[in-house]
Structure formats: structure tokens, C-alpha cells
Protein backbone atom coordinates (compact mmCIF):
# COMPACT_ATOMS: atom_id res chain seq x y z
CA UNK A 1 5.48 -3.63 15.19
CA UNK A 2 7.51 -1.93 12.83
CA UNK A 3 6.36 -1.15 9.32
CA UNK A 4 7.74 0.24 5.72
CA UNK A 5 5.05 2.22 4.36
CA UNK A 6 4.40 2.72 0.55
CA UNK A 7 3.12 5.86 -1.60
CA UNK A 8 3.12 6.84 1.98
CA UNK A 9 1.13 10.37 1.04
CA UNK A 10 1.24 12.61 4.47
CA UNK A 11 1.12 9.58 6.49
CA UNK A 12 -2.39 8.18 7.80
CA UNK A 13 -1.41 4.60 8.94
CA UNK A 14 1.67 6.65 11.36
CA UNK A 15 -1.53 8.56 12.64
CA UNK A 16 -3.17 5.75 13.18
CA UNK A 17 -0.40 3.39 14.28
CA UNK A 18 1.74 5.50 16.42
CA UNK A 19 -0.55 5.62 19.29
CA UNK A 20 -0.40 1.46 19.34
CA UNK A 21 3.60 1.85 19.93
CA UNK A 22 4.10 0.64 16.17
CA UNK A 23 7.09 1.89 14.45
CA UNK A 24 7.59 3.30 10.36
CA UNK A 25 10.86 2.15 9.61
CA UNK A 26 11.16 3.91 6.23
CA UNK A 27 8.43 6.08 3.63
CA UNK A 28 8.32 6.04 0.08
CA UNK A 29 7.04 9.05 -1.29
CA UNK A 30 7.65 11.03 -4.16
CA UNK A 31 4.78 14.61 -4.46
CA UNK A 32 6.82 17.78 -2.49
CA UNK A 33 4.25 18.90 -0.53
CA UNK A 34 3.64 15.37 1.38
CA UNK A 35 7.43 14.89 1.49
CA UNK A 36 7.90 18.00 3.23
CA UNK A 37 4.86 16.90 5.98
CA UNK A 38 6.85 13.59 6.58
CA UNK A 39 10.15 15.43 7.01
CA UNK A 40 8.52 18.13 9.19
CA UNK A 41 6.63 15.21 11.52
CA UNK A 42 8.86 12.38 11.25
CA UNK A 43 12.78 13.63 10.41
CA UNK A 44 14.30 10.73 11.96
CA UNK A 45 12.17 8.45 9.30
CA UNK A 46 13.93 8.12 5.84
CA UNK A 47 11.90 8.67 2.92
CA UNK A 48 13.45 6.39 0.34
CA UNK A 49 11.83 8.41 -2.74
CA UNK A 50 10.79 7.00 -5.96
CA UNK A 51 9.32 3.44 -5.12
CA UNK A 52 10.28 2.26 -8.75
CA UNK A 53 13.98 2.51 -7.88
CA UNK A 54 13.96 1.06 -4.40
CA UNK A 55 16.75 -1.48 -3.89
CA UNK A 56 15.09 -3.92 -1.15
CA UNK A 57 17.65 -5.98 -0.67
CA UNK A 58 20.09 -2.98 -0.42
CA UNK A 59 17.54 -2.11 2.53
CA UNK A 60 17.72 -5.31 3.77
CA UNK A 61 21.16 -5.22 4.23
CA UNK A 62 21.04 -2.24 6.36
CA UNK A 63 17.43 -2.68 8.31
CA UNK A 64 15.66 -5.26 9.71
CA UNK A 65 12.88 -7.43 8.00
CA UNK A 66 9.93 -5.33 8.79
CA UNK A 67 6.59 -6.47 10.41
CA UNK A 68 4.12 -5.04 8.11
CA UNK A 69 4.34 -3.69 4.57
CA UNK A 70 1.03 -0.56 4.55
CA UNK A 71 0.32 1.25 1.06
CA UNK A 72 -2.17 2.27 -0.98
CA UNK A 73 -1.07 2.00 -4.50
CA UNK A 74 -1.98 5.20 -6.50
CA UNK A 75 -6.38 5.27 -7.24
CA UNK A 76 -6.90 7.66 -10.02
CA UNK A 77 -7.04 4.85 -12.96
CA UNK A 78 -9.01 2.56 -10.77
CA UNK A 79 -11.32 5.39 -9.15
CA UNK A 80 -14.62 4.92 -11.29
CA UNK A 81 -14.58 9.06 -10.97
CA UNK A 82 -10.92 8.92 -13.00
CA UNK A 83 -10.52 7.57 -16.98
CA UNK A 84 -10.68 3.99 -15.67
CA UNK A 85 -7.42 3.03 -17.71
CA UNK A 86 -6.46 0.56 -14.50
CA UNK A 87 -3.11 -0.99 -14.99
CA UNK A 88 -2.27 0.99 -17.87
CA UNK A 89 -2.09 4.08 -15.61
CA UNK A 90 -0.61 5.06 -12.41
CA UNK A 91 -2.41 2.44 -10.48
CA UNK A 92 -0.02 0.46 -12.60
CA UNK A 93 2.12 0.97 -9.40
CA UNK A 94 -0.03 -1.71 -7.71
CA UNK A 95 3.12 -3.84 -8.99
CA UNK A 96 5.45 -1.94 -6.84
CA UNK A 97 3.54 -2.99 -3.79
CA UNK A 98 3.73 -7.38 -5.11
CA UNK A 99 7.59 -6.74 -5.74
CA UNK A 100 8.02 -4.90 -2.39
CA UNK A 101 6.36 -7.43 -0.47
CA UNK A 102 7.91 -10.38 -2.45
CA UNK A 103 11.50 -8.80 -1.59
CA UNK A 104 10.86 -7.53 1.79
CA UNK A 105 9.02 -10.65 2.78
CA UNK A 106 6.72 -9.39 6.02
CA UNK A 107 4.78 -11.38 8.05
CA UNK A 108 1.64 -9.00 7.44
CA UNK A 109 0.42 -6.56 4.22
CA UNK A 110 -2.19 -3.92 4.50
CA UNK A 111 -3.18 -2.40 1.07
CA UNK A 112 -5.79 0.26 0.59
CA UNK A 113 -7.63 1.54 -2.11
CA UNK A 114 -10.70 2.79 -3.90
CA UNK A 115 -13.66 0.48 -4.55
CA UNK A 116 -13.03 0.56 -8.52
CA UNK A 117 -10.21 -1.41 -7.45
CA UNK A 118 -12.31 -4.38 -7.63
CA UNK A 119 -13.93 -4.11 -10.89
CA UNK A 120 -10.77 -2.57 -12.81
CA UNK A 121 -9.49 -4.06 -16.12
CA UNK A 122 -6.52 -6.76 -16.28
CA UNK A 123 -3.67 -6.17 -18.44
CA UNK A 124 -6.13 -8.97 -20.78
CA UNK A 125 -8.78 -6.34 -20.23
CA UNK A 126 -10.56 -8.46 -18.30
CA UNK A 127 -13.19 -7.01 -15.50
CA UNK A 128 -12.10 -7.23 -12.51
CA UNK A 129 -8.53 -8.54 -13.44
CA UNK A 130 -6.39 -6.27 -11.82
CA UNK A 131 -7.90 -6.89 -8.31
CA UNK A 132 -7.27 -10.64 -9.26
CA UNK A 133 -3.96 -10.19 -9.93
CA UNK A 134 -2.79 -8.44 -7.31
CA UNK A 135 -4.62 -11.14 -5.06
CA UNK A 136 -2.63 -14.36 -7.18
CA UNK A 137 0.30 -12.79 -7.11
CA UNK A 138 0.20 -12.45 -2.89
CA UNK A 139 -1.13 -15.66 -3.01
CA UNK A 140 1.91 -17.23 -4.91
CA UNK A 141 4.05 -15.38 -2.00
CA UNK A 142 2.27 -17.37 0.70
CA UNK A 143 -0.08 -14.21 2.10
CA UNK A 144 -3.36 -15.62 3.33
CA UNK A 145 -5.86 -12.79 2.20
CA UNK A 146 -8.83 -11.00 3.30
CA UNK A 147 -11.14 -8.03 2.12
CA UNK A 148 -13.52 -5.45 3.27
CA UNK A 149 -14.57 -2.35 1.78
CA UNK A 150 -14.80 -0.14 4.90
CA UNK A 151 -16.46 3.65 4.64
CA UNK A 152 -15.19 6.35 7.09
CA UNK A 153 -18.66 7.66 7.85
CA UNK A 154 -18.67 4.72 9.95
CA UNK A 155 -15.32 5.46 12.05
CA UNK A 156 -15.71 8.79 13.28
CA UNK A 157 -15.05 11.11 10.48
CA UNK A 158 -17.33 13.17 9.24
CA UNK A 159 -17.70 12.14 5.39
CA UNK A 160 -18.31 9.12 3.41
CA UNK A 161 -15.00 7.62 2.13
CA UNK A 162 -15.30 4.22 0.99
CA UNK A 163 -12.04 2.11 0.60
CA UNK A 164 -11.11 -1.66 0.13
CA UNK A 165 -8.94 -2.98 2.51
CA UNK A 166 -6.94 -6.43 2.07
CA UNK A 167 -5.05 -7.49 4.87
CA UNK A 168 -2.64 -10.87 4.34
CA UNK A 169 -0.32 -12.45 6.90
CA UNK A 170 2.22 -14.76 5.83
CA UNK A 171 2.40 -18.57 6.46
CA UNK A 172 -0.50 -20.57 8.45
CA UNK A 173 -1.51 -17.73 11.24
């Protein structure tokens, strides 16, 4: 499986994924000290910077389609610990993630992110609307979608980290 991975931080889904075989194709990443991690760990992995000025299909051109599209979308305007000002803040990025999967087209998504996620305001400042637009939009792509809110405590690590997770795979599978 090979994978582009968004707001790609210092890389937990390579962690994770690497040991399965699975293959990052390309970061996007932006904050020096995570950049420098993914250049120190994975050199031969391009980090294509600034996800707002990503040319997919100019990737395209040069890569293949990629199997899975993995990012957490920036959490400090959905965390219910930040100023809660959802879209209108960095989590505002969430779009990022809808136009790289509409461009790049992969057969699965993984997108993670902090429970407030699912009760943030939509750009009508309606509750929960951001989490419901993100899910019409992948919808309108063709990505059948599911949901958990998973906590680490639960996985082996030794603190209590709760995150949603929404997996979607394209087409019928």
C-alpha cells in the first residue's frame, strides 16, 4: 500500500504502517522541527511543504495514484481545550484534506482528529456542522464512511488520548 500523508507532523501512521510493508509516497508538512524528523528518518520521502499550494495533478503527473490518503487536519479550533472557532481557524485546513482526496482520488482515506471535531460549528454556525461537512463532501466523492472515536489508553500507550477516526474506501468495497 502506498500512501500520501497530510499535516504529516513527525510521522505516526509511517510508525505504524511501515512494519505492514506500506509505503509514504510523499509528506506535507510545514513546522521546522517535524520537517527536520521526516528528513532525518525518511530522506528519500519528499515533503511537498505547504499543503495550501500543492499542485495534485502536477503530482499526478509524476507519481502514481496512491492507495490511501492519512491526515489529521490541524485540532486546535476544534479541540474543546482551544477557542473553539472551528472552521474559522486552522482546522479550517480540514478543506485541504476534501480537495486532496477529490484530486488525488484514492481508493481509501484515514482522517484523524480530536473529539470536538464532532460537535464543532459549520461555516452557518451550526453544531456539529463542520464534522457534517467534511462527511457530505467525501460522500459526494463516492467514499463510503465510517467512525470511531478510539482512546490510546486502550492500545498500549500509557495515557488517555482520545481521537475520532473516519476511515472511507472508494466505490462499493
Amino acid at each position: 500500500m502506498r500512501y500520501v500523508s497530510l499535516f504529516s507532523g513527525i510521522e505516526a501512521a509511517t510508525c505504524a504502517w511501515e512494519p505492514l510493508g506500506w509505503e509514504p509516497v510523499a509528506f506535507s508538512e510545514i513546522e521546522p522541527f517535524p520537517c527536520a524528523v521526516l528528513q532525518h528518518h525518511y530522506p528519500e520521502v519528499p515533503n511537498l511543504g505547504d499543503v495550501t499550494k500543492i499542485d495534485w495533478s502536477d503530482f499526478l503527473g509524476r507519481n502514481e495514484r496512491p492507495d490511501i490518503l492519512v491526515g489529521g487536519s490541524p485540532c486546535q479550533s476544534f479541540s474543546i481545550a482551544g477557542g473553539r472557532e472551528s472552521l474559522e481557524g486552522e482546522s479550517r485546513l480540514m478543506f485541504e484534506y476534501i480537495r486532496a482526496a477529490a484530486e488525488l482520488r484514492p481508493r481509501w482515506l484515514v482522517w484523524e482528529n480530536v473529539p470536538g471535531a464532532l460537535s464543532a460549528k459549520g461555516l452557518q454556525g451550526e453544531r456539529g456542522g463542520a464534522y457534517q461537512c467534511l462527511l457530505r463532501e467525501l460522500c459526494q466523492l463516492g467514499y463510503g464512511l465510517c467512525w470511531r472515536v478510539l482512546d490510546a489508553q486502550f492500545f498500549g500507550v500509557a495515557q488517555r488520548r482520545r481521537r475520532v477516526f473516519l476511515v472511507g474506501c472508494l466505490g462499493d468495497a
